[in-house]
N, C-alpha and C. Protein backbone atom coordinates (compact mmCIF):
# COMPACT_ATOMS: atom_id res chain seq x y z
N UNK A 1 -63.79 0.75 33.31
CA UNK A 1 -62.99 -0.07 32.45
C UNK A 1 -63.19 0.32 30.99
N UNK A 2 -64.19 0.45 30.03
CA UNK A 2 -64.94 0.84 28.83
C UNK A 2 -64.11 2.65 28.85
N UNK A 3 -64.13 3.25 29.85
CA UNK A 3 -63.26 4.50 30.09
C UNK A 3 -61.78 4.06 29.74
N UNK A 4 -61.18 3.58 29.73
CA UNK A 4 -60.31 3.25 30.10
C UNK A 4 -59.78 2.89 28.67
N UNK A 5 -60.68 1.77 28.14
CA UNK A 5 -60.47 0.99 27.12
C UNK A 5 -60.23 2.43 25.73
N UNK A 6 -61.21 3.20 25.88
CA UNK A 6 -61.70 4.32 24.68
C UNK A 6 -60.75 5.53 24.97
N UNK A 7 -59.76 5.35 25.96
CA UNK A 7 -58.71 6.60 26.34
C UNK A 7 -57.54 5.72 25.73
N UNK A 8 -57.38 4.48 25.57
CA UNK A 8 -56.24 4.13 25.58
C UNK A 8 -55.97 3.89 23.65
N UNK A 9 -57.44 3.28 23.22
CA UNK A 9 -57.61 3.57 21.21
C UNK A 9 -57.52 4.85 21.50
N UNK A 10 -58.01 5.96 21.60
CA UNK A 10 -57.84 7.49 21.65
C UNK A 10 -56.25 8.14 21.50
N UNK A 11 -56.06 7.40 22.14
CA UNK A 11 -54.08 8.17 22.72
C UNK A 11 -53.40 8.17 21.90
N UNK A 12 -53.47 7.85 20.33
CA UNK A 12 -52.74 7.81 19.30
C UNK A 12 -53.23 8.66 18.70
N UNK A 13 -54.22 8.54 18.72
CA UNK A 13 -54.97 9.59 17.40
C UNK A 13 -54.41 10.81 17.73
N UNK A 14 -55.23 11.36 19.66
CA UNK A 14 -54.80 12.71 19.68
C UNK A 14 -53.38 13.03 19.69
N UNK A 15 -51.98 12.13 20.32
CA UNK A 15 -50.78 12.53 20.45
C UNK A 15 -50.50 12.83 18.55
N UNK A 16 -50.98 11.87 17.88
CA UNK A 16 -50.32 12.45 16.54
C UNK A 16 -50.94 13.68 15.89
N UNK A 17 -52.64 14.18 16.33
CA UNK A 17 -52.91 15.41 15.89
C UNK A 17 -51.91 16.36 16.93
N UNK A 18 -51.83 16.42 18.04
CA UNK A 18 -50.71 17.05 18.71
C UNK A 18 -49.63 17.49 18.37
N UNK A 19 -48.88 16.10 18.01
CA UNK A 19 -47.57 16.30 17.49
C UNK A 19 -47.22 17.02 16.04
N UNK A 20 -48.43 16.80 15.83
CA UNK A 20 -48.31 17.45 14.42
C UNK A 20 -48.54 18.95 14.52
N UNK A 21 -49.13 19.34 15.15
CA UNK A 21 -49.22 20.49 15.25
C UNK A 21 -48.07 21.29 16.05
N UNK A 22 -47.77 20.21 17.17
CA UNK A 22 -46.38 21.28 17.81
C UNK A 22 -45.02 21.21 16.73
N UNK A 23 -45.06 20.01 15.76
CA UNK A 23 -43.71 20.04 14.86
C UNK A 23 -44.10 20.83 14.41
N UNK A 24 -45.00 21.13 13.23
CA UNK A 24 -45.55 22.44 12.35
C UNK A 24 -44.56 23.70 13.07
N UNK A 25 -45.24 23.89 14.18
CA UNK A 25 -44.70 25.43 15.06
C UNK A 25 -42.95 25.28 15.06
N UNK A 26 -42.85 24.02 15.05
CA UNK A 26 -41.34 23.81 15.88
C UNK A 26 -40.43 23.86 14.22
N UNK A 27 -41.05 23.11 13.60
CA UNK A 27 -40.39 23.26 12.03
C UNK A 27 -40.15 24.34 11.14
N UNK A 28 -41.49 25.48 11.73
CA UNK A 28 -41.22 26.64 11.09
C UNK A 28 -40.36 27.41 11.86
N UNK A 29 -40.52 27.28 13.08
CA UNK A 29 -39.47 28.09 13.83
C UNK A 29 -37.77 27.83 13.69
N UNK A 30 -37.57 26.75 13.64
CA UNK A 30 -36.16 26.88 13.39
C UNK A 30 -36.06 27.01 11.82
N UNK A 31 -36.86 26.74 11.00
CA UNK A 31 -36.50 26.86 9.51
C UNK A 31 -36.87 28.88 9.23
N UNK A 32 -37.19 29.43 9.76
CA UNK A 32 -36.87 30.39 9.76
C UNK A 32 -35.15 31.05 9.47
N UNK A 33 -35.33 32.32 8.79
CA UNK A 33 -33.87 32.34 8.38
C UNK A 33 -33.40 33.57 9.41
N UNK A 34 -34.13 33.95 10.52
CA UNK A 34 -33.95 34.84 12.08
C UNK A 34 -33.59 34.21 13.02
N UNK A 35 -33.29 32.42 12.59
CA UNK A 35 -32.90 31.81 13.84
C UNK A 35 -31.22 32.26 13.51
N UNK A 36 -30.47 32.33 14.81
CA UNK A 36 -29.10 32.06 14.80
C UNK A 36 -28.47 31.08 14.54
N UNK A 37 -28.61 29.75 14.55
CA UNK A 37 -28.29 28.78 14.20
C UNK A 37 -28.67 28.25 13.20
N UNK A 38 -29.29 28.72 12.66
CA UNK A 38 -29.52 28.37 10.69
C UNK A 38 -28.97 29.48 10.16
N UNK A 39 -28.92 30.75 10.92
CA UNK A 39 -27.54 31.51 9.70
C UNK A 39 -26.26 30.88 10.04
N UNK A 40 -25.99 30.67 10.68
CA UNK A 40 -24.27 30.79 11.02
C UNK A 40 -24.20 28.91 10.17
N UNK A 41 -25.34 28.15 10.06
CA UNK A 41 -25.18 26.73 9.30
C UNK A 41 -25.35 27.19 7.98
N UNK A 42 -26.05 28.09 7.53
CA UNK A 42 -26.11 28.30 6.07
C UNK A 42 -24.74 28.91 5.78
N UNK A 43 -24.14 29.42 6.31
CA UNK A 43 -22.91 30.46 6.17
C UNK A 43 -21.57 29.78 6.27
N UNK A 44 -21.62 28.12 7.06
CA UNK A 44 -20.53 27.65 7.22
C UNK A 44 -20.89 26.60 5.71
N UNK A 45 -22.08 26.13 5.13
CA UNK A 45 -22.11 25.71 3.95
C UNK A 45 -22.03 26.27 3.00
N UNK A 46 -21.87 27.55 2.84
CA UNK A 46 -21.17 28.59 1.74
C UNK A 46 -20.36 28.55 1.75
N UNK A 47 -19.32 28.59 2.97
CA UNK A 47 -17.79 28.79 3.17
C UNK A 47 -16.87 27.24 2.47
N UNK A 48 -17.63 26.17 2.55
CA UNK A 48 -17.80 24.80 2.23
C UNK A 48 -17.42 24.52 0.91
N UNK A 49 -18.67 25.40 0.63
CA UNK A 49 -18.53 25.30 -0.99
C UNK A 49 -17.59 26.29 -1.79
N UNK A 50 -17.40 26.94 -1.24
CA UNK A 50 -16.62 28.08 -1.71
C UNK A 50 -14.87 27.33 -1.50
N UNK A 51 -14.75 26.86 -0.65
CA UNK A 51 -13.48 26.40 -0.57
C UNK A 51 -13.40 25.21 -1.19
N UNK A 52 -14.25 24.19 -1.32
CA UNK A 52 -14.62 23.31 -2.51
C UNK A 52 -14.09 23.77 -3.79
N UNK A 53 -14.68 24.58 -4.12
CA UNK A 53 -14.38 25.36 -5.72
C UNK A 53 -12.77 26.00 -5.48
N UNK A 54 -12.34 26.35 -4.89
CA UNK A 54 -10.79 27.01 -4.99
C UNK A 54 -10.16 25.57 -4.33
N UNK A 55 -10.17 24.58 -3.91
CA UNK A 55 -9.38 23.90 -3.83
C UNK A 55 -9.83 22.89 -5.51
N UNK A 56 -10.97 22.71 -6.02
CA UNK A 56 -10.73 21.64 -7.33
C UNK A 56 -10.05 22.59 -8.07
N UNK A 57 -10.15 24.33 -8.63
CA UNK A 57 -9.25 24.86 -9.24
C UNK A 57 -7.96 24.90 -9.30
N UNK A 58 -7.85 24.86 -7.85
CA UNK A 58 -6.12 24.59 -7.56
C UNK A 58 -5.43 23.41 -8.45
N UNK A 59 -6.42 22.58 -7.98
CA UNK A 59 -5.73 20.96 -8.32
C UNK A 59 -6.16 21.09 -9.88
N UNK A 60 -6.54 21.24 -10.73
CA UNK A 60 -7.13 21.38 -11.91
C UNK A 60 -5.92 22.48 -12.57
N UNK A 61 -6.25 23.42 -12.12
CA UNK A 61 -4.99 24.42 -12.74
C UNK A 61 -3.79 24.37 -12.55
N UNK A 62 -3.50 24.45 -11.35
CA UNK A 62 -2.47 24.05 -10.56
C UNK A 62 -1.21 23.04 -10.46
N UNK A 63 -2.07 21.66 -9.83
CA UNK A 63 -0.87 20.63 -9.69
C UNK A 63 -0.86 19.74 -11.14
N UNK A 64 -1.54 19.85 -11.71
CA UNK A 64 -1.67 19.01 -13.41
C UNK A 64 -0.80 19.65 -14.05
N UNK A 65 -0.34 21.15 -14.20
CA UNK A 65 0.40 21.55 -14.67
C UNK A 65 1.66 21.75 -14.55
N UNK A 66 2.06 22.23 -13.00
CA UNK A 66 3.23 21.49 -12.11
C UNK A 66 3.46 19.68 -12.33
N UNK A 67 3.36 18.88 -12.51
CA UNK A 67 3.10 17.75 -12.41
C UNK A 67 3.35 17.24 -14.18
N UNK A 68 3.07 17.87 -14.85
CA UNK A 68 3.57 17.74 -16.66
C UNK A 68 4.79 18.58 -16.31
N UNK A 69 5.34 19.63 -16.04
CA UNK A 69 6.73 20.38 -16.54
C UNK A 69 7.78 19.68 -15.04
N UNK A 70 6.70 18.67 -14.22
CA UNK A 70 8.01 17.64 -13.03
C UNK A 70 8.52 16.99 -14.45
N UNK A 71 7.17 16.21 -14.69
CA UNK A 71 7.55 14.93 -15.61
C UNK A 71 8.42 15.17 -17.07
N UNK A 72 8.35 16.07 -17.49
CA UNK A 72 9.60 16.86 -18.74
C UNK A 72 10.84 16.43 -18.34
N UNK A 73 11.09 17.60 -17.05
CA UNK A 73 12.18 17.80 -16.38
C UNK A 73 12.92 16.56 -15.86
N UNK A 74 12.14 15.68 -15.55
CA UNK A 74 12.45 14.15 -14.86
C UNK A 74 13.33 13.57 -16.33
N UNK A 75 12.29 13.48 -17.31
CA UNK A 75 12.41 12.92 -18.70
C UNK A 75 14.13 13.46 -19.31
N UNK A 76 14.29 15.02 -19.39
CA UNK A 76 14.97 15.71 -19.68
C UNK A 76 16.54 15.24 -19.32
N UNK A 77 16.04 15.02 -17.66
CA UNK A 77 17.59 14.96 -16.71
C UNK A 77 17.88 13.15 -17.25
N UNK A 78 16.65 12.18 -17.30
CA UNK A 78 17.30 11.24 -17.86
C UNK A 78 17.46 10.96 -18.37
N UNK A 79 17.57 11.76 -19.71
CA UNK A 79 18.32 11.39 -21.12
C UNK A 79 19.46 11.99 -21.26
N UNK A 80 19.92 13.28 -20.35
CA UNK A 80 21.09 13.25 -20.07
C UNK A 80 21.81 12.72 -19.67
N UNK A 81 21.31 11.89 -18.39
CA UNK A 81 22.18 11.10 -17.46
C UNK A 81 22.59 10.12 -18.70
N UNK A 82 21.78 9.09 -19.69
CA UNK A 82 22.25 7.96 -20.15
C UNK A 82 22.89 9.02 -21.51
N UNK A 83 23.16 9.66 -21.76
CA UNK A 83 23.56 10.32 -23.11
C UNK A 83 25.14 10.61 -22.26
N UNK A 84 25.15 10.80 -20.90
CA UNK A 84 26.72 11.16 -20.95
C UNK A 84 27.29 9.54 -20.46
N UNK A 85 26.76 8.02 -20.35
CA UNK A 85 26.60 6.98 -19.75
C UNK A 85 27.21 6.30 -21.51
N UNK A 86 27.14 6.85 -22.03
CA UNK A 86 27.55 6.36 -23.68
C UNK A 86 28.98 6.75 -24.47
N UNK A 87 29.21 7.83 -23.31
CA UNK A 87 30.82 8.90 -23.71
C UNK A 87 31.90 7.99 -22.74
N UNK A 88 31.54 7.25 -21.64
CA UNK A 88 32.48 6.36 -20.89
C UNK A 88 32.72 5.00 -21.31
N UNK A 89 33.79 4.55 -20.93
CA UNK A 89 34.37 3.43 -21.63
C UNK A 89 33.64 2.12 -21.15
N UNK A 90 33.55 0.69 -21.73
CA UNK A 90 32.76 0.19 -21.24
C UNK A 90 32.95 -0.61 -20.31
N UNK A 91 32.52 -0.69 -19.73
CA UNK A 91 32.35 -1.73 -18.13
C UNK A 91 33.77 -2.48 -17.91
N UNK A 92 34.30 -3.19 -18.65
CA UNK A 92 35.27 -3.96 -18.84
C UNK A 92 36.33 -3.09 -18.58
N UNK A 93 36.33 -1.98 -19.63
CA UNK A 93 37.74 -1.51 -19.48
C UNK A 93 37.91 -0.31 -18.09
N UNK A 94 36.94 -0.33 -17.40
CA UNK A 94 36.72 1.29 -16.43
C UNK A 94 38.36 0.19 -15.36
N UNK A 95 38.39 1.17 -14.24
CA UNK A 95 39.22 0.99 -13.13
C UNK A 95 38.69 0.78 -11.92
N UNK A 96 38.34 -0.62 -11.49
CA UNK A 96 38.32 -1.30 -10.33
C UNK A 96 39.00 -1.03 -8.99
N UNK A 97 38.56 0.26 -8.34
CA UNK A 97 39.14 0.59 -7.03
C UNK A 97 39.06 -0.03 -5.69
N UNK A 98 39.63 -0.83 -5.09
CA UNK A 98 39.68 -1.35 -3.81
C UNK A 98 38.62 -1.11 -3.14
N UNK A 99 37.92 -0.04 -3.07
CA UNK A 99 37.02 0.11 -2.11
C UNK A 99 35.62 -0.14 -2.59
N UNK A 100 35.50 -0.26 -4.12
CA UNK A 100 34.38 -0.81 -4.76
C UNK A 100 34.16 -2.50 -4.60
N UNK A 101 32.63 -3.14 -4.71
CA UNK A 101 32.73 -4.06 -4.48
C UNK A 101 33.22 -4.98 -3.05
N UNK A 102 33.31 -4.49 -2.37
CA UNK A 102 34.77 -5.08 -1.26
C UNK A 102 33.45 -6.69 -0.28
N UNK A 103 33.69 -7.63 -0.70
CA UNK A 103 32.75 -9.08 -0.05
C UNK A 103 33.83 -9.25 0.54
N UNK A 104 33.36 -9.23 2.22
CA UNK A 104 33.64 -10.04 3.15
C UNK A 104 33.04 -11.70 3.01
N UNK A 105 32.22 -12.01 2.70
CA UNK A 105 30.83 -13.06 2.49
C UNK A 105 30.47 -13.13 1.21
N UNK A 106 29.92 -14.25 1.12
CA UNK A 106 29.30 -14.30 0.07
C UNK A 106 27.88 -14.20 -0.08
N UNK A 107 27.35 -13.43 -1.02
CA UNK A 107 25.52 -13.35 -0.63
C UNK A 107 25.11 -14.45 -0.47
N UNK A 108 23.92 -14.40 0.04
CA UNK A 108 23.05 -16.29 0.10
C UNK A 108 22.15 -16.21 -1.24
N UNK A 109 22.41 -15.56 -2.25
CA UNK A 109 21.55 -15.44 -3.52
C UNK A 109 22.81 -15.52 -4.68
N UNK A 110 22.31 -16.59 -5.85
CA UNK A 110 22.69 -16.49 -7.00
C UNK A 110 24.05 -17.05 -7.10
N UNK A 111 25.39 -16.55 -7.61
CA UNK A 111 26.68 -16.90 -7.12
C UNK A 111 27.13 -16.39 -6.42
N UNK A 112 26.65 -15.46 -5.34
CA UNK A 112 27.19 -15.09 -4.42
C UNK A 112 27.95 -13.57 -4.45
N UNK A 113 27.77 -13.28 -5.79
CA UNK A 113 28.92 -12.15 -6.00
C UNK A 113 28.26 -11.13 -6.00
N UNK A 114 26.47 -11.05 -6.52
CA UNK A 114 26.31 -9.81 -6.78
C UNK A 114 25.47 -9.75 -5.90
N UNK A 115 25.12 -8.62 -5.76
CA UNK A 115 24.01 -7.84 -4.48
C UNK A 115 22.91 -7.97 -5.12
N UNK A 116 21.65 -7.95 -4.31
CA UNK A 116 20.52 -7.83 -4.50
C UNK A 116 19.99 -7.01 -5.64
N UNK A 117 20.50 -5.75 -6.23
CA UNK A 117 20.24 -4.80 -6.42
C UNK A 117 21.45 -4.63 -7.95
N UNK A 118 21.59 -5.88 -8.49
CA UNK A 118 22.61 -5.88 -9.51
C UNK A 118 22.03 -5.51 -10.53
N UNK A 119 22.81 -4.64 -11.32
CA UNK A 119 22.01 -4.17 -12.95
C UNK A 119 23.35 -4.61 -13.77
N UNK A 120 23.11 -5.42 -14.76
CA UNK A 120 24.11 -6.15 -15.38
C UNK A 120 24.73 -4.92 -16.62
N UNK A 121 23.83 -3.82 -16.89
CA UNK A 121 24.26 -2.64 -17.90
C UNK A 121 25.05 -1.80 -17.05
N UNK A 122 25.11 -1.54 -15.82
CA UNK A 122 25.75 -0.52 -14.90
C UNK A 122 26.84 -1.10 -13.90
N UNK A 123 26.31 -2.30 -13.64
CA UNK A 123 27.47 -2.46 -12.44
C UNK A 123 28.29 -3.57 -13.27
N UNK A 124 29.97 -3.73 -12.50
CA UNK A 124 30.61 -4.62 -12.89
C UNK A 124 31.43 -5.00 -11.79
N UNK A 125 31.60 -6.05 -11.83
CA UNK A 125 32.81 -6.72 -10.74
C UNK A 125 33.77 -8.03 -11.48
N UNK A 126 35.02 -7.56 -11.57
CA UNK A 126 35.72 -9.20 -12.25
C UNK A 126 36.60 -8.70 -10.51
N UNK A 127 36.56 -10.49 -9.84
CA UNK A 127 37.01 -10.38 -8.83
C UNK A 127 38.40 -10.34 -8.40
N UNK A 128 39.01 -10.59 -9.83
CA UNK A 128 40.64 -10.97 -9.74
C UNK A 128 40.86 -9.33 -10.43
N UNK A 129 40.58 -8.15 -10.49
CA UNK A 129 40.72 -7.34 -11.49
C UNK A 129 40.88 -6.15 -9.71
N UNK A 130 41.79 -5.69 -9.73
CA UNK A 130 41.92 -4.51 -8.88
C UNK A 130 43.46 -3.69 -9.33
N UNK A 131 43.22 -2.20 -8.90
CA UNK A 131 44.05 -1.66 -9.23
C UNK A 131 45.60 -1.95 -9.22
């Protein structure tokens, strides 16, 4: 029993001088740079980083600069659009074609006349007014 008792306090001590000694062997062995599987992991974290760096350049050089000559161009086309929006006659006097506007119903919003989507500078409807 006293055998027994002094094997069983014992069994820690020696498994951790043990273990320590087989990790040692086992730690240097794969941290070795002759294992195959720590080159081909060091080599896919190069490739990592390397594509890291050419994709923030991309976006850095790249779409920031694409992305200012969109926003010009955007800017550009809509000051044309409202610069030729100033050469037409105004709302009142344009020509009300039959097929514009055409309410079967009346909306369930507001007086009924205008759509969801009414811009009081662009759209017009007088309901008694057709060609």
């Amino acid at each position: 029993m006293a055998f027994q008792q002094q094997l069983l306090r014992a069994t820690p001590r020696l498994t951790a001088r043990l273990g320590a000694a087989n990790r040692s062997v086992l730690q240097r062995r794969l941290a070795s740079t002759e294992n195959a599987f720590v080159k081909e992991r060091q080599a896919v974290k190069e490739h990592a980083a390397a594509t890291t760096e050419l994709w923030r350049k991309i976006s850095i050089y790249g779409v920031i600069p694409a992305l200012i000559i969109a926003g010009v161009n955007a800017y550009n086309l809509w000051t044309q659009h409202w610069e030729h929006w100033n050469h037409l006659p105004p709302l009142e006097e344009r020509v009300e074609y039959p097929y514009q506007n055409i309410r079967t119903k009346n909306f369930p919003w507001g007086d009924g006349d205008k759509t969801l989507f009414w811009n009081e500078t662009v759209n017009y409807h007088n309901k008694d007014k057709t060609t």
